[in-house]
C-alpha atoms as a PDB file:
ATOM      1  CA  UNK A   1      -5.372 -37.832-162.399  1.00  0.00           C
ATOM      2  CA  UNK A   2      -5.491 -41.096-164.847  1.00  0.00           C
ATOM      3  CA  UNK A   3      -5.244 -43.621-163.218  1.00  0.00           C
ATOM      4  CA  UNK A   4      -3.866 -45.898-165.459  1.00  0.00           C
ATOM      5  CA  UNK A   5      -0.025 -47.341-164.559  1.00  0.00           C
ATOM      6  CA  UNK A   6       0.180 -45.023-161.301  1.00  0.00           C
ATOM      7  CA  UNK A   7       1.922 -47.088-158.594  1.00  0.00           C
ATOM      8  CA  UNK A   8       0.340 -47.285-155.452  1.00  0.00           C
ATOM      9  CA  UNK A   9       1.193 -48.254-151.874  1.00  0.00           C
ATOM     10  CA  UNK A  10      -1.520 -49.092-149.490  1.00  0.00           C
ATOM     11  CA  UNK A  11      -0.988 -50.236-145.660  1.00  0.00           C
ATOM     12  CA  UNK A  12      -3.531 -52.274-144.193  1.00  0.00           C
ATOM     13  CA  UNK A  13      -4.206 -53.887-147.622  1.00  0.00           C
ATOM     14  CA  UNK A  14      -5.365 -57.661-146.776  1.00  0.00           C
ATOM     15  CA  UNK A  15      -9.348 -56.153-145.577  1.00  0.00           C
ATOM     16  CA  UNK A  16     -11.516 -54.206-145.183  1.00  0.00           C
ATOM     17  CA  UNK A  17     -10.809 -50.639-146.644  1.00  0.00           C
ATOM     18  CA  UNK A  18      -7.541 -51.632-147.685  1.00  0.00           C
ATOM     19  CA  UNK A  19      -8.460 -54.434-149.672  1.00  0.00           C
ATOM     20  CA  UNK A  20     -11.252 -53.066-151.370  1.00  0.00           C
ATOM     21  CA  UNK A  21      -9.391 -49.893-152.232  1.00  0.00           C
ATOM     22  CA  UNK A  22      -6.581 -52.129-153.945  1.00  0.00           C
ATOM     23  CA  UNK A  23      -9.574 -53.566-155.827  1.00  0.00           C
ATOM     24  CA  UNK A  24     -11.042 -50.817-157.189  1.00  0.00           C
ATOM     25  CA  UNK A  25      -7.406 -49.272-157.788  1.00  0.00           C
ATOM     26  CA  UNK A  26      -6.803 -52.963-159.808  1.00  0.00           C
ATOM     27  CA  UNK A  27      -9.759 -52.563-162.200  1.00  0.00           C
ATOM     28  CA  UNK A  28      -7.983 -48.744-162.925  1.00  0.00           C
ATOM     29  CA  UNK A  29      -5.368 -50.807-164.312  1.00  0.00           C
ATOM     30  CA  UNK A  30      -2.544 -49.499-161.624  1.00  0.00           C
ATOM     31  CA  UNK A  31       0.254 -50.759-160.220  1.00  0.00           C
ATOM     32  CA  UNK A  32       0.243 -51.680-156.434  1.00  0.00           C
ATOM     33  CA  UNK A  33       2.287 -52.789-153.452  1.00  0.00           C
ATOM     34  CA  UNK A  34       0.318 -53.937-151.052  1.00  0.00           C
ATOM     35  CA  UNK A  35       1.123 -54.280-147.321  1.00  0.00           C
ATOM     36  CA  UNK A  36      -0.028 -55.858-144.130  1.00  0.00           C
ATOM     37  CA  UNK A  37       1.064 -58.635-141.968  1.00  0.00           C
ATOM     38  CA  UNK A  38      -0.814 -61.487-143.189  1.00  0.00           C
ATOM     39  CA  UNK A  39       1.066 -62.570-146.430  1.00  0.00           C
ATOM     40  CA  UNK A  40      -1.863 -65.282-147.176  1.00  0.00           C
ATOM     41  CA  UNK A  41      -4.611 -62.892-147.041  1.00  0.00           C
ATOM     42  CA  UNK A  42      -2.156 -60.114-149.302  1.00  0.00           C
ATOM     43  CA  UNK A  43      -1.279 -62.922-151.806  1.00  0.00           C
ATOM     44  CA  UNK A  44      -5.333 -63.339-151.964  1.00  0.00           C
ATOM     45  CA  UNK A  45      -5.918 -59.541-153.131  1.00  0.00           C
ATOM     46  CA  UNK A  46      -2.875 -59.525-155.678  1.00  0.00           C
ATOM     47  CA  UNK A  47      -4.500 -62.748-157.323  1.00  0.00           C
ATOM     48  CA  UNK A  48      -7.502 -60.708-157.529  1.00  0.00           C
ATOM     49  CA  UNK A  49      -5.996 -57.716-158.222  1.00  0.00           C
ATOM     50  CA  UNK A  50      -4.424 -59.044-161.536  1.00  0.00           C
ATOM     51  CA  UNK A  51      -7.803 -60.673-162.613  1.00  0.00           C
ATOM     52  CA  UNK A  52      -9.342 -57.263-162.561  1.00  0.00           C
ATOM     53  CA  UNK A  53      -6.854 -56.063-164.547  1.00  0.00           C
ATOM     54  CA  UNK A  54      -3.675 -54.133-162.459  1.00  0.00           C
ATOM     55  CA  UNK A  55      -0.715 -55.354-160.918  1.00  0.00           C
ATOM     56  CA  UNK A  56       0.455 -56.120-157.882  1.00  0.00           C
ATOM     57  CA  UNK A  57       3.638 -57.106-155.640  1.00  0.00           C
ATOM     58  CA  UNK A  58       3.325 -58.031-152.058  1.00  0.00           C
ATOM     59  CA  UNK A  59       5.439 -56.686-149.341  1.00  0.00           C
ATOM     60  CA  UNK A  60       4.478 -57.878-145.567  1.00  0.00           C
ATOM     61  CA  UNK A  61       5.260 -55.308-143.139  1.00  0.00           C
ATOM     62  CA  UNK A  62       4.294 -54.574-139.707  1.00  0.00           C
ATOM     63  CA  UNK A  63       3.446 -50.781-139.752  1.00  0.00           C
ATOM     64  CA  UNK A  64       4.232 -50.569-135.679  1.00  0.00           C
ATOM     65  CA  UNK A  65       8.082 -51.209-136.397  1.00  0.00           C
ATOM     66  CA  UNK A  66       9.778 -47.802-138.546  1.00  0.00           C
ATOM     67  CA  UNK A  67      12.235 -50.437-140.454  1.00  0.00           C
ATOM     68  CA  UNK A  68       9.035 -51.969-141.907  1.00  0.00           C
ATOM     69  CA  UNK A  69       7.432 -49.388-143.401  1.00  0.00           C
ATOM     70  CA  UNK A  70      11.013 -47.986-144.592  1.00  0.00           C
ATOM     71  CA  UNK A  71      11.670 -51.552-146.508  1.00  0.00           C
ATOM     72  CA  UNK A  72       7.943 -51.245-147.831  1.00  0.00           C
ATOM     73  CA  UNK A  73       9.032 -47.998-149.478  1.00  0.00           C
ATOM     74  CA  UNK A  74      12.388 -49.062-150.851  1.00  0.00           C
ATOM     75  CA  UNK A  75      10.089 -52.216-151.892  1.00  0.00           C
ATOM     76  CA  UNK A  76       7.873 -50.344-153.932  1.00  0.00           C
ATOM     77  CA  UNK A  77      10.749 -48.236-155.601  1.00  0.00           C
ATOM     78  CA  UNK A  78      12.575 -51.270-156.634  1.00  0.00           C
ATOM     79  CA  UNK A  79       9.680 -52.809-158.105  1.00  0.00           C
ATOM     80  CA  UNK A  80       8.380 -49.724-160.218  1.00  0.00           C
ATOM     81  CA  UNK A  81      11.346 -46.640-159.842  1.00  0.00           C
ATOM     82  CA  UNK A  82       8.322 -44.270-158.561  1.00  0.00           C
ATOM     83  CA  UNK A  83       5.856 -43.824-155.987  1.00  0.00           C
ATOM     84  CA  UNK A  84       2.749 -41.707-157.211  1.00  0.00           C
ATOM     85  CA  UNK A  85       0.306 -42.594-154.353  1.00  0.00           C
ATOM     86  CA  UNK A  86       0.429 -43.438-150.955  1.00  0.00           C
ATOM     87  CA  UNK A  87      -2.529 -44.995-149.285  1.00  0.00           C
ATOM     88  CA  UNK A  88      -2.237 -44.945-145.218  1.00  0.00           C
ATOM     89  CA  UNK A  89      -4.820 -47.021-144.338  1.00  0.00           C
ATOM     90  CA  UNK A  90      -3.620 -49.385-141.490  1.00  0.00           C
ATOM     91  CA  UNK A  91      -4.854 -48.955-138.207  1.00  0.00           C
ATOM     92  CA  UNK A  92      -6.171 -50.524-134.477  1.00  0.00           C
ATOM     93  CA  UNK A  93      -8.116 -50.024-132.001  1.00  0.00           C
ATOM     94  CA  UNK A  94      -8.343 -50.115-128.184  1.00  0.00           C
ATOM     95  CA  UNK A  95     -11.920 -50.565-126.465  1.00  0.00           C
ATOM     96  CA  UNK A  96     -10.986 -49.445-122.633  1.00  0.00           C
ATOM     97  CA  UNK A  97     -11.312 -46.007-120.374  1.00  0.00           C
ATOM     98  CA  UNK A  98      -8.321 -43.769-120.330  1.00  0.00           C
ATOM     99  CA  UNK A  99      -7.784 -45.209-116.729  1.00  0.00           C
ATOM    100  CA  UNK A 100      -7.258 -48.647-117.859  1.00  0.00           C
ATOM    101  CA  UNK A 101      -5.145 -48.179-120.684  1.00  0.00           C
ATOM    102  CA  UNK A 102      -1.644 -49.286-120.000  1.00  0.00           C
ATOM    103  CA  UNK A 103       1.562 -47.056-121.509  1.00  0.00           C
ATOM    104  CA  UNK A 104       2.091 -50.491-123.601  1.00  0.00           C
ATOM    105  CA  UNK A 105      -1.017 -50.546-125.235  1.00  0.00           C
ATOM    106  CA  UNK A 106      -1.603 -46.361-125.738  1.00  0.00           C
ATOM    107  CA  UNK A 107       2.020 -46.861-127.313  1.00  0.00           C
ATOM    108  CA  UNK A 108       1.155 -49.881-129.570  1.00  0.00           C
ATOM    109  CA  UNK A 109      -2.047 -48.066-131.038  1.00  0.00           C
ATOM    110  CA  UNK A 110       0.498 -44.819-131.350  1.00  0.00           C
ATOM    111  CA  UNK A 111       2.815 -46.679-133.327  1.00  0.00           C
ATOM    112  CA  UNK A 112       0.267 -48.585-135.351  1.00  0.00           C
ATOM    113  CA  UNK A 113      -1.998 -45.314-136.435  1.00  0.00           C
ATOM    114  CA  UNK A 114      -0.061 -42.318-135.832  1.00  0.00           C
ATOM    115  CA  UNK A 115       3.778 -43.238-136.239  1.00  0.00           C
ATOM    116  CA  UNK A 116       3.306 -45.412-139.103  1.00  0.00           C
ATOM    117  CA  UNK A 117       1.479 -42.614-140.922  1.00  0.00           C
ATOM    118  CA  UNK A 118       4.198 -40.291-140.302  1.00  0.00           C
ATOM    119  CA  UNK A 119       7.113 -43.011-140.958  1.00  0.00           C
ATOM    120  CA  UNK A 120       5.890 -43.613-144.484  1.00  0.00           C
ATOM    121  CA  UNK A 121       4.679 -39.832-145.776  1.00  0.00           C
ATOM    122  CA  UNK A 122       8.671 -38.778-144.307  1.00  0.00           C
ATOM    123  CA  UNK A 123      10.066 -41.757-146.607  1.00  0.00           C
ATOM    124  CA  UNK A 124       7.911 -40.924-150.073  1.00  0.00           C
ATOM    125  CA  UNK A 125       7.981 -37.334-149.698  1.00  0.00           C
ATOM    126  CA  UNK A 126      11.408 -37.077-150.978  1.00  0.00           C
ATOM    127  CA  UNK A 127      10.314 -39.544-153.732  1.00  0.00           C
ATOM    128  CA  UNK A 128       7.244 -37.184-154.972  1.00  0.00           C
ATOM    129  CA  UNK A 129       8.679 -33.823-154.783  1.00  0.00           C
ATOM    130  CA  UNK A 130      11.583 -35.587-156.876  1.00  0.00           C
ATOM    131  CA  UNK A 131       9.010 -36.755-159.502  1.00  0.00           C
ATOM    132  CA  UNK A 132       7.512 -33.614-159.195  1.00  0.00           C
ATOM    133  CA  UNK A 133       3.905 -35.110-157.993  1.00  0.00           C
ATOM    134  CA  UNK A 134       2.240 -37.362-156.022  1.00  0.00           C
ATOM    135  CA  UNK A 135      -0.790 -38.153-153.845  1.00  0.00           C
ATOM    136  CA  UNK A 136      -1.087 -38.958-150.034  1.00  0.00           C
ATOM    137  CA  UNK A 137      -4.277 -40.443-148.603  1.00  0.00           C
ATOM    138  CA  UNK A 138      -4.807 -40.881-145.172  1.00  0.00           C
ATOM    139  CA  UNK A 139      -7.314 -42.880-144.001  1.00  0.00           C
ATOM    140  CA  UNK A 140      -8.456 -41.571-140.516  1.00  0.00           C
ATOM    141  CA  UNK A 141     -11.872 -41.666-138.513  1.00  0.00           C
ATOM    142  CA  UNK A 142     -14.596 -39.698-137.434  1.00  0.00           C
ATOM    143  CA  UNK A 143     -12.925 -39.822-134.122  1.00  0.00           C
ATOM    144  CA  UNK A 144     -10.234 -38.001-135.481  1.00  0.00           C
ATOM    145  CA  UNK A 145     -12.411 -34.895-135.289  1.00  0.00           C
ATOM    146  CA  UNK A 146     -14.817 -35.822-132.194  1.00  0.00           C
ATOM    147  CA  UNK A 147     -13.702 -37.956-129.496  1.00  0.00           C
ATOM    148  CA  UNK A 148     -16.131 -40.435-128.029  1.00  0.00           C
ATOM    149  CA  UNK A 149     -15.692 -42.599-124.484  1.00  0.00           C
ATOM    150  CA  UNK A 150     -13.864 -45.804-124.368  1.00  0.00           C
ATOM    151  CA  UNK A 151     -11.452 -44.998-127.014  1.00  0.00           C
ATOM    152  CA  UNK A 152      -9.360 -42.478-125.808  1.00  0.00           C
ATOM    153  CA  UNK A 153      -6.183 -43.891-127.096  1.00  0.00           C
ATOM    154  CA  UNK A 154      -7.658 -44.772-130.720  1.00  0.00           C
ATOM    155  CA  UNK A 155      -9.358 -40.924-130.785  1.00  0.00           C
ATOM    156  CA  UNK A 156      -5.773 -39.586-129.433  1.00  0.00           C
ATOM    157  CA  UNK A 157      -4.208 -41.263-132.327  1.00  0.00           C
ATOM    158  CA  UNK A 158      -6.359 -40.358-134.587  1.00  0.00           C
ATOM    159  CA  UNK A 159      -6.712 -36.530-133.813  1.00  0.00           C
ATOM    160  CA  UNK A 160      -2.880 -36.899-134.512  1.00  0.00           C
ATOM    161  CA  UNK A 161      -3.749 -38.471-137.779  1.00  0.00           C
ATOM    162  CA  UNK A 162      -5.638 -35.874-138.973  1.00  0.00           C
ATOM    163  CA  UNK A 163      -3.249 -32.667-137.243  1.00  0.00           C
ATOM    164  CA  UNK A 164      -0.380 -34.166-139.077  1.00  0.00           C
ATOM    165  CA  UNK A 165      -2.495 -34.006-142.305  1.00  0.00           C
ATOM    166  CA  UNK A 166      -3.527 -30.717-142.116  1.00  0.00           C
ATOM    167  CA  UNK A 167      -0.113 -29.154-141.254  1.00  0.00           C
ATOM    168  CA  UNK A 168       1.459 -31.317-144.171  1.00  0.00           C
ATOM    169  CA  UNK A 169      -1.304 -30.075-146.920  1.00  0.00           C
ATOM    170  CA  UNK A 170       0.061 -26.469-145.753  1.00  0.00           C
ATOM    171  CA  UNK A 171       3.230 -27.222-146.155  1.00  0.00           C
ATOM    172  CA  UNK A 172       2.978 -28.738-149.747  1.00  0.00           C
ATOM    173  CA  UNK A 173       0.528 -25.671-150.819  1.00  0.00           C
ATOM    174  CA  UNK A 174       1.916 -24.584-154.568  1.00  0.00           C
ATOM    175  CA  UNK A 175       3.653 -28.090-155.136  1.00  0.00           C
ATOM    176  CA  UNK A 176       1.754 -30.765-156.824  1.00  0.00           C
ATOM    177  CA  UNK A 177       2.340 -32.825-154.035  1.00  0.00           C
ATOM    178  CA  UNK A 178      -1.685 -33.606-152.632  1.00  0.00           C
ATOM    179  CA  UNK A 179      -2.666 -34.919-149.724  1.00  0.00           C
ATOM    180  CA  UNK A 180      -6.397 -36.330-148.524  1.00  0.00           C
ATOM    181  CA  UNK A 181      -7.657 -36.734-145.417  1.00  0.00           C
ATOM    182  CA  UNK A 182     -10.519 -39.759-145.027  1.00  0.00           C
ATOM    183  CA  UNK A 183     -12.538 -39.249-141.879  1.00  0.00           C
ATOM    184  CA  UNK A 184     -14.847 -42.735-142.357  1.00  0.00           C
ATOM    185  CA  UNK A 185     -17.482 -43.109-140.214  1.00  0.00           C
ATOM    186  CA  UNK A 186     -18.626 -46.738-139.112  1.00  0.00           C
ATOM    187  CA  UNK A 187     -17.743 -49.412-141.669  1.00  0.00           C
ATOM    188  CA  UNK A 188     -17.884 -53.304-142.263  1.00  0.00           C
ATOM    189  CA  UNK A 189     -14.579 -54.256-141.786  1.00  0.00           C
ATOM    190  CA  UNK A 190     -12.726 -56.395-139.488  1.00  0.00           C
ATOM    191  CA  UNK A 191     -11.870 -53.521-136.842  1.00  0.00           C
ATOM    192  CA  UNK A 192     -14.239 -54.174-133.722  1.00  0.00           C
ATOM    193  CA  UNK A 193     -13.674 -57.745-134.320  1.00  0.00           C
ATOM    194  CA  UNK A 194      -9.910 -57.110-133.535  1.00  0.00           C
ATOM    195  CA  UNK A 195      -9.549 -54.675-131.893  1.00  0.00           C
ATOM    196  CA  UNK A 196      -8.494 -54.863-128.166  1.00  0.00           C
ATOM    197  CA  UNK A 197     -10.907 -55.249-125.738  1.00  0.00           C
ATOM    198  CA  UNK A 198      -9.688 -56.522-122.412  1.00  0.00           C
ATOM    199  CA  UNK A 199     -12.927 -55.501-120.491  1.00  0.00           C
ATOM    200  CA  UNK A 200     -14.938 -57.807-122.610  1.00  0.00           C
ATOM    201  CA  UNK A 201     -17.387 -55.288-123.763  1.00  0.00           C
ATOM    202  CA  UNK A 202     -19.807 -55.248-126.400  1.00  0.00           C
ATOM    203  CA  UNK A 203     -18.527 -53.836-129.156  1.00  0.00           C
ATOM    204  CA  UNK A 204     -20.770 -52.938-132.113  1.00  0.00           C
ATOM    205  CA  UNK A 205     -21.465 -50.152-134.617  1.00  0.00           C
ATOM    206  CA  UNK A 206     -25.149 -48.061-134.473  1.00  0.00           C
ATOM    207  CA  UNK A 207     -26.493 -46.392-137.161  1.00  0.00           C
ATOM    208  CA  UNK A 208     -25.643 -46.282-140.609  1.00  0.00           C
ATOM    209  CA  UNK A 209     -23.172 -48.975-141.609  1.00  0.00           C
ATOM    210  CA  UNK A 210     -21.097 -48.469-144.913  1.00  0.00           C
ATOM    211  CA  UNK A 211     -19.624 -51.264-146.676  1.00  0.00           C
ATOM    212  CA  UNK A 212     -16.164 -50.639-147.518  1.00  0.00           C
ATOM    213  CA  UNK A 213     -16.382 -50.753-150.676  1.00  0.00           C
ATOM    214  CA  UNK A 214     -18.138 -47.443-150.664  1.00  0.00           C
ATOM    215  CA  UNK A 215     -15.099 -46.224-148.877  1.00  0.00           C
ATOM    216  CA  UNK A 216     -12.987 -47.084-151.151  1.00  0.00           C
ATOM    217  CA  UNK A 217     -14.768 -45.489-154.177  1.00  0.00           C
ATOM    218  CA  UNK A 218     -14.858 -42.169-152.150  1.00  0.00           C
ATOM    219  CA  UNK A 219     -10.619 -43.052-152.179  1.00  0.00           C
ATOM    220  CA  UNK A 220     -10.930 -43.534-156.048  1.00  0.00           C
ATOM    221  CA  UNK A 221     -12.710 -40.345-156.175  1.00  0.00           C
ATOM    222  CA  UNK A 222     -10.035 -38.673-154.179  1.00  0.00           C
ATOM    223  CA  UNK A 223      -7.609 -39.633-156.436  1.00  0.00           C
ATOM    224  CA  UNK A 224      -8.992 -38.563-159.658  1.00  0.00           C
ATOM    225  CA  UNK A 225     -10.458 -35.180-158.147  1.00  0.00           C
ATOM    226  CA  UNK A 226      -8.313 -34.866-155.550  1.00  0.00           C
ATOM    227  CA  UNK A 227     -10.134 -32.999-152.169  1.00  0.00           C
ATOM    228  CA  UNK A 228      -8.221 -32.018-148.850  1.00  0.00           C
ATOM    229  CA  UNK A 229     -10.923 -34.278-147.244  1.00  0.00           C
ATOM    230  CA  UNK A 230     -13.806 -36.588-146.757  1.00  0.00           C
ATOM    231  CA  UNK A 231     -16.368 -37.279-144.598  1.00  0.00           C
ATOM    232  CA  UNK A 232     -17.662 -40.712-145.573  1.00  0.00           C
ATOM    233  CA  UNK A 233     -21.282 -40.378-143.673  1.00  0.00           C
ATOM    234  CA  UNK A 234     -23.677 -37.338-143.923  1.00  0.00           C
ATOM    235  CA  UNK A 235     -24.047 -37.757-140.202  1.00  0.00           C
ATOM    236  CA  UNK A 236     -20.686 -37.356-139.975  1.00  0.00           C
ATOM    237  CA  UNK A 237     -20.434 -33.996-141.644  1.00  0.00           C
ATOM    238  CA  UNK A 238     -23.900 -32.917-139.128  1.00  0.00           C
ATOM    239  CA  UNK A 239     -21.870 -33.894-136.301  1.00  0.00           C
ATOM    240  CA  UNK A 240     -18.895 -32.013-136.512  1.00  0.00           C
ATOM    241  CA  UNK A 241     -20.846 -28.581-137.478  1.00  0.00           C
ATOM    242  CA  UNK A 242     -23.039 -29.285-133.632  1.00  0.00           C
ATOM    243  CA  UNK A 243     -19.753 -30.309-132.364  1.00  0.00           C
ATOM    244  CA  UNK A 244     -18.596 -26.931-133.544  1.00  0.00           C
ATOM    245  CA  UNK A 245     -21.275 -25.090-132.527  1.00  0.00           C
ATOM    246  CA  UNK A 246     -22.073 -26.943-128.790  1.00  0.00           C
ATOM    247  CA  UNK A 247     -19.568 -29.357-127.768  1.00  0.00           C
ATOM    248  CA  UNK A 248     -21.461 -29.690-124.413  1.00  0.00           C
ATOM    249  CA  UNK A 249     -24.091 -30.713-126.204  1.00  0.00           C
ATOM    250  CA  UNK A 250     -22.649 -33.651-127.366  1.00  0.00           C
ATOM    251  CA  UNK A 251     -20.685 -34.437-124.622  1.00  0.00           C
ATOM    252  CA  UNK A 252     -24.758 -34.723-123.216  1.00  0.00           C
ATOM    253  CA  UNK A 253     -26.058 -37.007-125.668  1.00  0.00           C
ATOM    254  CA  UNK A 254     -22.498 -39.128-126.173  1.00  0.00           C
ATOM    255  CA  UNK A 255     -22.743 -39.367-122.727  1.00  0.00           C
ATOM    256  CA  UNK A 256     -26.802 -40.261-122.013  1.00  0.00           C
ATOM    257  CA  UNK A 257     -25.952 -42.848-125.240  1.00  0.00           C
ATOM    258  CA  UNK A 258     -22.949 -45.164-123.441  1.00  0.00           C
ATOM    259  CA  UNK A 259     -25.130 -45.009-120.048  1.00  0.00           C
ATOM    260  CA  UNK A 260     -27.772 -46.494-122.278  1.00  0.00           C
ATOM    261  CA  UNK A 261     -25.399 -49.078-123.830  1.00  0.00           C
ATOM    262  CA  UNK A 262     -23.559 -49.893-120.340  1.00  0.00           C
ATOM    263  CA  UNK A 263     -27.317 -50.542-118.371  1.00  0.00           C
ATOM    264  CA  UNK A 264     -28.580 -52.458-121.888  1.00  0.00           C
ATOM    265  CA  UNK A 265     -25.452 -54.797-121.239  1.00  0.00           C
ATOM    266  CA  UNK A 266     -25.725 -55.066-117.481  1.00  0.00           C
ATOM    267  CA  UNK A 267     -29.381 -56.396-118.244  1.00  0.00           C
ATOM    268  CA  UNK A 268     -28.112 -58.501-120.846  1.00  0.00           C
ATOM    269  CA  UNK A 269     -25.598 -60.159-117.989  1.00  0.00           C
END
């Protein structure tokens, strides 16, 4: 695909992934919409944007609420008659067991990662398969494919994420309608910093952390060549063929890891 003039709509566009994807998508010279809730930090990226060279509208939205994400689309169309990408990339998290997550918060992180997704690839689909093309990128997590404790609802929504994906790319097999599925692995954004975390816990990445700026040139990539999906981390990709192989396996060392962080943070109390 050239790049060049295509009009883009990316959720979760004022950091992290978001933002550096409408970065890298402004020095292609497109044309974005670019959503979130914080209007200061989305008027920040469309300045920036346009230095690089692209163009940019902003449209706040709160993904959680259908209506939202409905008006972003109608947005975008009345700004620039076509949609040829859509960029799912807003999401939260929840740090807590399964037993103390409340219905209010599993349904908040539903609606934020899983019903969003869903509420804007059911509004542009009609738009692309008009046009006769278009691109949908979905920007999902590692834990979309292998579950890990203390994030059941995040994992749950994610899994979604990624099922919804799949079953879509099926459905839109012999159109030129693509989809892409991003499973990133740990990367330095914002997310543990806001995420919810009633319990207090410590909440950090281990391993290999990617900036997100990598992530978004994997996105680029996407776009130009597109792929059903990417893994953003090579551990990543090892992971999922032992998961494969012997989930109990990593069930043992998820497992013998969190007792390791949970007695490291009762020593550090």
């Amino acid at each position: 695909m050239d790049l060049q003039n295509k009009v883009v709509v990316i959720t979760g566009a004022s950091s992290g992934i978001g933002r550096e994807t409408a970065l890298a998508l402004g020095r292609e010279k497109c044309r974005l919409v670019l959503a979130a809730r914080r209007q200061e930090k989305l008027e920040s990226v469309r300045r920036q944007v346009e230095e690089a060279g692209g163009k940019a509208v902003v449209a706040p939205a709160d993904v959680s609420r259908n209506s939202d994400v409905e008006e972003l689309v109608k947005t975008a169309l009345v700004q620039f008659g076509r949609i040829d990408v859509l960029i799912n990339n807003a999401g939260s998290g929840l740090l807590a067991t399964l037993e103390e997550t409340t219905p209010e918060q599993m349904e908040r992180i539903w609606r934020t990662n899983f019903l969003s997704t869903f509420t804007a690839i059911r509004s542009v689909l009609p738009v692309m398969k008009k046009q006769g093309s278009g691109h949908i990128v979905t920007v999902s997590s590692i834990a979309g494919r292998r579950a890990t404790p203390l994030q059941a609802a995040y994992c749950a929504s994610k899994f979604a994420q990624a099922g919804l994906m799949e079953s879509l790319r099926i459905e839109l097999r012999g159109s030129r309608v693509r989809c892409t599925t991003i499973f990133a692995g740990p990367t330095d954004t914002e997310f543990l910093t806001a995420l919810e975390n009633p319990g207090k816990r410590s909440a950090r990445y281990h391993g290999k952390v990617l900036p997100a700026a990598a992530v978004a040139s994997r996105i680029v990539e996407a776009l130009r060549n597109p792929k059903p999906e990417i893994i953003t981390q090579r551990f990543g990709r090892a992971l999922l063929v032992l998961n494969a192989l012997t989930p109990s396996a990593v069930d043992w060392m998820v497992t013998r890891f969190v007792k390791r962080k949970l007695l490291q943070e009762e020593k550090n109390h």
